[in-house]
Protein backbone atom coordinates (compact mmCIF):
# COMPACT_ATOMS: atom_id res chain seq x y z
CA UNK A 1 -0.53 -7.97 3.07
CA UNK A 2 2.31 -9.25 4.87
CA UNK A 3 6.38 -9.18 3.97
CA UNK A 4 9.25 -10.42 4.48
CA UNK A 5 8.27 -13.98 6.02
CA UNK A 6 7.20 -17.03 4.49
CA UNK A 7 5.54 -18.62 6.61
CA UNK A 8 2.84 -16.18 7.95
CA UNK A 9 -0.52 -16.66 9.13
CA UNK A 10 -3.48 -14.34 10.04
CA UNK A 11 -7.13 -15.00 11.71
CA UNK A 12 -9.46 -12.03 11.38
CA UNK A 13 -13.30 -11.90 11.24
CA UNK A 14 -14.96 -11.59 7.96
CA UNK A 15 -17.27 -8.82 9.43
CA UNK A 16 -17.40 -7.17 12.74
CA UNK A 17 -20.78 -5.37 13.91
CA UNK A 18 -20.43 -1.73 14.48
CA UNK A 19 -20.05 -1.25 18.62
CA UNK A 20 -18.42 -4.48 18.80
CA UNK A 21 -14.98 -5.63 19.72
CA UNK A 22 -12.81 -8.28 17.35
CA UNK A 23 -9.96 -10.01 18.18
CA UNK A 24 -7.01 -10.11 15.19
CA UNK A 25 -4.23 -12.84 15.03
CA UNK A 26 -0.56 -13.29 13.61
CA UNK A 27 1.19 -15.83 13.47
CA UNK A 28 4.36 -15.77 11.61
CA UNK A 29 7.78 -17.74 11.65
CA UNK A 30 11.15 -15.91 11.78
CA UNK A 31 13.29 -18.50 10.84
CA UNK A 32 16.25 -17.47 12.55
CA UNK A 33 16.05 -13.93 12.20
CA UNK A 34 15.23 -11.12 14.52
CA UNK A 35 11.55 -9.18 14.83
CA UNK A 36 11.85 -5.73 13.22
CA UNK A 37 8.10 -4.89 13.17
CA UNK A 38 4.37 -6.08 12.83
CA UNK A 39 2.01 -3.61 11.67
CA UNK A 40 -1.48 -3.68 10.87
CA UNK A 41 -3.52 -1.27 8.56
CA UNK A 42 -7.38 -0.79 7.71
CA UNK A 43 -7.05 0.37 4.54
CA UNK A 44 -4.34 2.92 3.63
CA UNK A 45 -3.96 3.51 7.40
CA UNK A 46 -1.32 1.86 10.12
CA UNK A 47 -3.45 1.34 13.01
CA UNK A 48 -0.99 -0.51 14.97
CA UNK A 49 2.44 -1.14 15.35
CA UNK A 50 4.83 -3.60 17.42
CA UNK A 51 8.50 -2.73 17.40
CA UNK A 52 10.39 -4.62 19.90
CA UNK A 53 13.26 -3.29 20.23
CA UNK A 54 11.28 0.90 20.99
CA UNK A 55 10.06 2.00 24.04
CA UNK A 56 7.07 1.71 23.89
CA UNK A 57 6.90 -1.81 22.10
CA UNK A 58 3.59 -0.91 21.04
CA UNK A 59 2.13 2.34 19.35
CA UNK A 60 -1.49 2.84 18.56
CA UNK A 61 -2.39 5.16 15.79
CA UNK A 62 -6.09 6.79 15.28
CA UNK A 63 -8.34 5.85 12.68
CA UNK A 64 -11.69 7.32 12.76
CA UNK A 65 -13.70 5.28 15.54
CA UNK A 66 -11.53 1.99 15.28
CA UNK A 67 -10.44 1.73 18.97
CA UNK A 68 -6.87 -0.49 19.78
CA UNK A 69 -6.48 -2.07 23.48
């Protein structure tokens, strides 16, 4: 689920097999306004986060075997 834009668009694959790598997409219109922060889940669980204004940008969070580069 995504919110706070209107204009937002994601590519994901409908199935991944297990040992193999997947690319995800966002694409997503600010319309003027400044990034706060993308984050992606699996389930109930942030896996990733982008926060451009931290330091890091980008945080990586653990989730069983799901592995972020």
């Amino acid at each position: 689920i995504c919110s706070g834009l209107r204009e937002v668009r994601m590519q994901t694959p409908t199935a991944v097999e297990k040992g193999s790598s997947a690319v995800l997409n966002c694409w997503y219109e600010l319309e003027g306004a400044n990034l706060y922060t993308v984050k992606w889940y699996k389930g109930e669980g942030e896996f990733y986060r982008y926060t451009p204004n931290e330091s890091p940008p980008a945080k990586t969070f653990s989730i069983g075997n799901l592995k972020v580069n």
